[in-house]
C-alpha atoms as a PDB file:
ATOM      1  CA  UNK A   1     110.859 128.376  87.008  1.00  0.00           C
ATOM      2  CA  UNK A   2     107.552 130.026  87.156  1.00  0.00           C
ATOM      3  CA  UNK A   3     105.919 126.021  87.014  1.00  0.00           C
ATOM      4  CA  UNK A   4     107.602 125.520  89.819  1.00  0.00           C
ATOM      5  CA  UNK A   5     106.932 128.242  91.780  1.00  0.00           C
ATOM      6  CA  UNK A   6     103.228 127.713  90.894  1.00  0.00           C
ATOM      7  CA  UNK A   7     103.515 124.083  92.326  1.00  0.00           C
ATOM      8  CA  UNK A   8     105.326 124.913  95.671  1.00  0.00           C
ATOM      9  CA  UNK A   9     102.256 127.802  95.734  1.00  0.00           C
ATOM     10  CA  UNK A  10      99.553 125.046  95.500  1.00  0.00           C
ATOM     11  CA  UNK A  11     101.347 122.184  97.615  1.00  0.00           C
ATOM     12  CA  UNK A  12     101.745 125.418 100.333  1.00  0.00           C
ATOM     13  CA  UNK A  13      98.658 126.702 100.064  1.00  0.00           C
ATOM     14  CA  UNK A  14      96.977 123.108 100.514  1.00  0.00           C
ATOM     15  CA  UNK A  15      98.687 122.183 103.584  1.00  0.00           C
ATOM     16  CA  UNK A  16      97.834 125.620 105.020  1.00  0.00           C
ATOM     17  CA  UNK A  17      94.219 125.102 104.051  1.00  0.00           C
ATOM     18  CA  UNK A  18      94.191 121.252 105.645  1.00  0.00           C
ATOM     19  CA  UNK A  19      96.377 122.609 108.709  1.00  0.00           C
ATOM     20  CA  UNK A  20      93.612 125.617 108.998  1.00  0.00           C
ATOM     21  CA  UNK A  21      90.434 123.808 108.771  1.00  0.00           C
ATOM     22  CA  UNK A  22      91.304 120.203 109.707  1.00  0.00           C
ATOM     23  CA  UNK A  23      89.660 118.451 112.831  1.00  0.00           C
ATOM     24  CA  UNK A  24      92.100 118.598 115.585  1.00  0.00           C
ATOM     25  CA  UNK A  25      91.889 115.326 117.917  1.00  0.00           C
ATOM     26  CA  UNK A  26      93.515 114.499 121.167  1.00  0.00           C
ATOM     27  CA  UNK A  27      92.199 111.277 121.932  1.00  0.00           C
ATOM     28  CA  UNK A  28      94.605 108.660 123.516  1.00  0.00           C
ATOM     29  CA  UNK A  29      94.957 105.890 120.045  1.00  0.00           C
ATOM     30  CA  UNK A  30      95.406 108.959 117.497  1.00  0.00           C
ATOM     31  CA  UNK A  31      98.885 109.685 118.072  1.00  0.00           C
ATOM     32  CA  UNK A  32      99.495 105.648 117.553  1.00  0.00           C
ATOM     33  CA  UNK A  33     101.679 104.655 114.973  1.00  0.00           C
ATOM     34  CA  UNK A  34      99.699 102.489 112.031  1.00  0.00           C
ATOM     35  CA  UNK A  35      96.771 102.285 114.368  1.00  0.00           C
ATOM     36  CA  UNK A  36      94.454 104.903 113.005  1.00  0.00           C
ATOM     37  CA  UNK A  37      92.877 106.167 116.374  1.00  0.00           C
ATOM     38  CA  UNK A  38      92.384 102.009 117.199  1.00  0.00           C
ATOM     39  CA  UNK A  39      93.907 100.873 121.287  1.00  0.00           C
ATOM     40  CA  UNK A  40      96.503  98.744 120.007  1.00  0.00           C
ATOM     41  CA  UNK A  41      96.152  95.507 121.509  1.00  0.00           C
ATOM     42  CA  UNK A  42      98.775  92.793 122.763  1.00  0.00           C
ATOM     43  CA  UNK A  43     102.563  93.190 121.018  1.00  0.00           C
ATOM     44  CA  UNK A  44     103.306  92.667 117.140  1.00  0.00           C
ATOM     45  CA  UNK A  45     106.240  90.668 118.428  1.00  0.00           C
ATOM     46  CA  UNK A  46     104.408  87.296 117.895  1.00  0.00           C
ATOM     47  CA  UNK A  47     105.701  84.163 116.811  1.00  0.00           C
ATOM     48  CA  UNK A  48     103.995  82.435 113.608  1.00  0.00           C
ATOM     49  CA  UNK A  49     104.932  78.298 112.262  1.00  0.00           C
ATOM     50  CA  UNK A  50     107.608  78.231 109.518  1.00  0.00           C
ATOM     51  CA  UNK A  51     104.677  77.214 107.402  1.00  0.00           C
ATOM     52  CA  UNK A  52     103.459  80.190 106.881  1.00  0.00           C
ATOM     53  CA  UNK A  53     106.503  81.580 105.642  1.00  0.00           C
ATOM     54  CA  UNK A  54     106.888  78.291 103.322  1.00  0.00           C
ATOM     55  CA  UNK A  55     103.539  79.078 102.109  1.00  0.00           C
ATOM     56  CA  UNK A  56     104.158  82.939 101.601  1.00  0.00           C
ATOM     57  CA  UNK A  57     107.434  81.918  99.988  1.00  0.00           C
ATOM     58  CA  UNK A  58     105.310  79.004  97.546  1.00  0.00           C
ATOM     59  CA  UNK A  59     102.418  82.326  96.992  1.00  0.00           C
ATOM     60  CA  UNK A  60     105.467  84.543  95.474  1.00  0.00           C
ATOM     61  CA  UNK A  61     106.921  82.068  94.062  1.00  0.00           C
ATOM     62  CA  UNK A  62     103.858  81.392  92.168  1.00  0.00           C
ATOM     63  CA  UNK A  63     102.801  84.652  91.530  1.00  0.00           C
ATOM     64  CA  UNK A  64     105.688  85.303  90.151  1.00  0.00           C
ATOM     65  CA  UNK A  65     105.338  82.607  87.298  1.00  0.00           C
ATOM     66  CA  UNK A  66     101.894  83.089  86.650  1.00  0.00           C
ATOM     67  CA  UNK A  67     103.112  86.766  85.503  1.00  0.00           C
ATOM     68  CA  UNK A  68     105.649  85.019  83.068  1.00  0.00           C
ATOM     69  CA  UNK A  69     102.926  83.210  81.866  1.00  0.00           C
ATOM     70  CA  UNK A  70     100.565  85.599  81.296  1.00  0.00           C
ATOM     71  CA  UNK A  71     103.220  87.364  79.328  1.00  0.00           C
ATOM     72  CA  UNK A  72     103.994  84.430  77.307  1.00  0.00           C
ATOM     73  CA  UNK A  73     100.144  84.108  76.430  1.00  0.00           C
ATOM     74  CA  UNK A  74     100.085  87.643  75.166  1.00  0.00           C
ATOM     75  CA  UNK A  75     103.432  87.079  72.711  1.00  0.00           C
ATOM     76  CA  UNK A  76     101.819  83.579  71.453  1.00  0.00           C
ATOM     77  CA  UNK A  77     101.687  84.179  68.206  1.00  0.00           C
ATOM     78  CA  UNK A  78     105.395  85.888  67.856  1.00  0.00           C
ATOM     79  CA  UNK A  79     106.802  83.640  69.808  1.00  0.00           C
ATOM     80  CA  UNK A  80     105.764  80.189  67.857  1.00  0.00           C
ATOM     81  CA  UNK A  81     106.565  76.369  68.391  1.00  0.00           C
ATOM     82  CA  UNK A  82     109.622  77.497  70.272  1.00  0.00           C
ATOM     83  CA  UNK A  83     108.213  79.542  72.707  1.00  0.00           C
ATOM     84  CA  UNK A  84     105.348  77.136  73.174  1.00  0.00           C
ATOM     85  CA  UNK A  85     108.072  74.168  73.924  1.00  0.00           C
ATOM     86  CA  UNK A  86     109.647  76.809  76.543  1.00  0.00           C
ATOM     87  CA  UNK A  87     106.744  77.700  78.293  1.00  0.00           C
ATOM     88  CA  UNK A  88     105.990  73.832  78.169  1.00  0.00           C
ATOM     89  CA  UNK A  89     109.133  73.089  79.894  1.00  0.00           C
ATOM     90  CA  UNK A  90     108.709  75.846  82.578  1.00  0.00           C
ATOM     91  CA  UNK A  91     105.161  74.649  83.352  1.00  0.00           C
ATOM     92  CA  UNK A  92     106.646  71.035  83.999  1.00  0.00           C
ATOM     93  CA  UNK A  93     109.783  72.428  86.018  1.00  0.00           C
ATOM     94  CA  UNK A  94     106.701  73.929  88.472  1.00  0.00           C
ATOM     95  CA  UNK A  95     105.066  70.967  88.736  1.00  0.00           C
ATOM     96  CA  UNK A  96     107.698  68.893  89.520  1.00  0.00           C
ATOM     97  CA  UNK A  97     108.567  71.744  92.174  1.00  0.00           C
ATOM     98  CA  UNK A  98     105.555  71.539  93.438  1.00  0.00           C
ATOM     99  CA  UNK A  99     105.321  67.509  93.752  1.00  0.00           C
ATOM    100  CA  UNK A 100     108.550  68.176  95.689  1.00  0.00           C
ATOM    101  CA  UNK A 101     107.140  70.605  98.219  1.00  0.00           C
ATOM    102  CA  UNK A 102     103.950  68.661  98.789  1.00  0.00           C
ATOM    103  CA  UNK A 103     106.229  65.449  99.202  1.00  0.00           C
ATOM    104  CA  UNK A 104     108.166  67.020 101.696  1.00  0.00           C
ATOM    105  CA  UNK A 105     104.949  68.577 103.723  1.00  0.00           C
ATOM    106  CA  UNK A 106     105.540  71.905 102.812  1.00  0.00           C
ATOM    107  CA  UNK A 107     101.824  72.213 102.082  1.00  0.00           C
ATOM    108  CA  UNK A 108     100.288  70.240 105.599  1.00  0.00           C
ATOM    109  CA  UNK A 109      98.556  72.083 108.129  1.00  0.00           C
ATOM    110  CA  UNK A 110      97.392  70.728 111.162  1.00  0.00           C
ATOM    111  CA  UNK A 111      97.461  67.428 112.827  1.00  0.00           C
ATOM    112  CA  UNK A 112      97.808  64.244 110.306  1.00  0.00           C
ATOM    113  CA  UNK A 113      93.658  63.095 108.755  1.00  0.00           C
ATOM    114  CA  UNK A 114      94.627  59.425 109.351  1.00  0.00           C
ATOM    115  CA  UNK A 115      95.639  60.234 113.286  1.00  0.00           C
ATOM    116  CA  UNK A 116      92.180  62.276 113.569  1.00  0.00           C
ATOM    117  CA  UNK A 117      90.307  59.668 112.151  1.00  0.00           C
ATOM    118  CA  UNK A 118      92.293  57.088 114.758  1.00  0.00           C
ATOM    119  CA  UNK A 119      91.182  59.453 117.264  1.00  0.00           C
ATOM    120  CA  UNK A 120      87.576  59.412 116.390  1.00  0.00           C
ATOM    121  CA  UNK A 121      87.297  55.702 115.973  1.00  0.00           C
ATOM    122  CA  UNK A 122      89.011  55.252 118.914  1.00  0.00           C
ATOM    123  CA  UNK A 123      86.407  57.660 120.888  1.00  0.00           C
ATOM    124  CA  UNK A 124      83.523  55.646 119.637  1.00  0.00           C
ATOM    125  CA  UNK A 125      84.500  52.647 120.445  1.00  0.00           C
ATOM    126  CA  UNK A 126      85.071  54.062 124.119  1.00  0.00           C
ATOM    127  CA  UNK A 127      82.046  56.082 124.276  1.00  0.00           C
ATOM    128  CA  UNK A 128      78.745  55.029 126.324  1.00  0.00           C
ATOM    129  CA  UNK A 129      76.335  56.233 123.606  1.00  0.00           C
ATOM    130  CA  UNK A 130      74.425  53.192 122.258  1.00  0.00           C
ATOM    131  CA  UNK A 131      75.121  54.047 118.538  1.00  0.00           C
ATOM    132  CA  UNK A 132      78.948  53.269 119.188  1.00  0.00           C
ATOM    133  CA  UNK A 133      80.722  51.714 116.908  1.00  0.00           C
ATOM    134  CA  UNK A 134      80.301  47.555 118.032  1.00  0.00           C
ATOM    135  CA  UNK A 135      76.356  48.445 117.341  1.00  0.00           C
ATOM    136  CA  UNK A 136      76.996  49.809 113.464  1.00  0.00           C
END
């Protein structure tokens, strides 16, 4: 009992002491939720690819294993053969995940390097410079 009085004494007198000799602002941003006294700008209501959630979804995913593994490097030497064959196994399960999510174009961003390079071949060979590409 008397611990906790003590601790609802210092908690109390604390936020009497901040509340007492704290700065007191009224500018327009402070009262902004998760802005810390920054204008907000624009909505948060803003629409992202799917990619980036396959991507966040591949990061967890990930992370997630890499903490198995860790764990599995720490118990090597309890753990033996067997454990080395099942950490084996799990390593070659993630690849193969991952071959099938790069496959599939889970990991491609942006326009397609072959239709770029089209692009640029095609704007040299229609540009006026004199280093186009019919005088390479």
């Amino acid at each position: 009992m008397v611990y906790t009085a003590i601790v609802f004494a210092l908690v109390g007198l604390i936020l009497g002491l901040s509340y007492v000799l704290g700065q007191r602002h009224r500018d327009r941003a402070t009262g902004e939720p998760y802005e810390s006294g920054i204008l907000s700008t624009g909505s948060a209501r803003l629409r992202f690819p799917s990619q980036f959630y396959m991507v966040a979804m591949l990061f967890v995913i990930f992370d997630v294993e890499a903490v198995f593994i860790i764990t599995w490097a720490i118990a090597f030497e309890e753990l033996g053969w067997p454990g080395y064959l099942a950490v084996s196994v799990f390593i070659g399960i993630l690849l193969v995940v991952l071959i099938y999510e790069w496959r599939n174009g889970a990991l491609n961003f942006g326009p397609d390097g072959k239709r770029i390079l089209k692009g640029y071949q095609k704007a040299l060979r229609e540009s006026p410079h004199p280093l186009n590409s019919q005088s390479v």
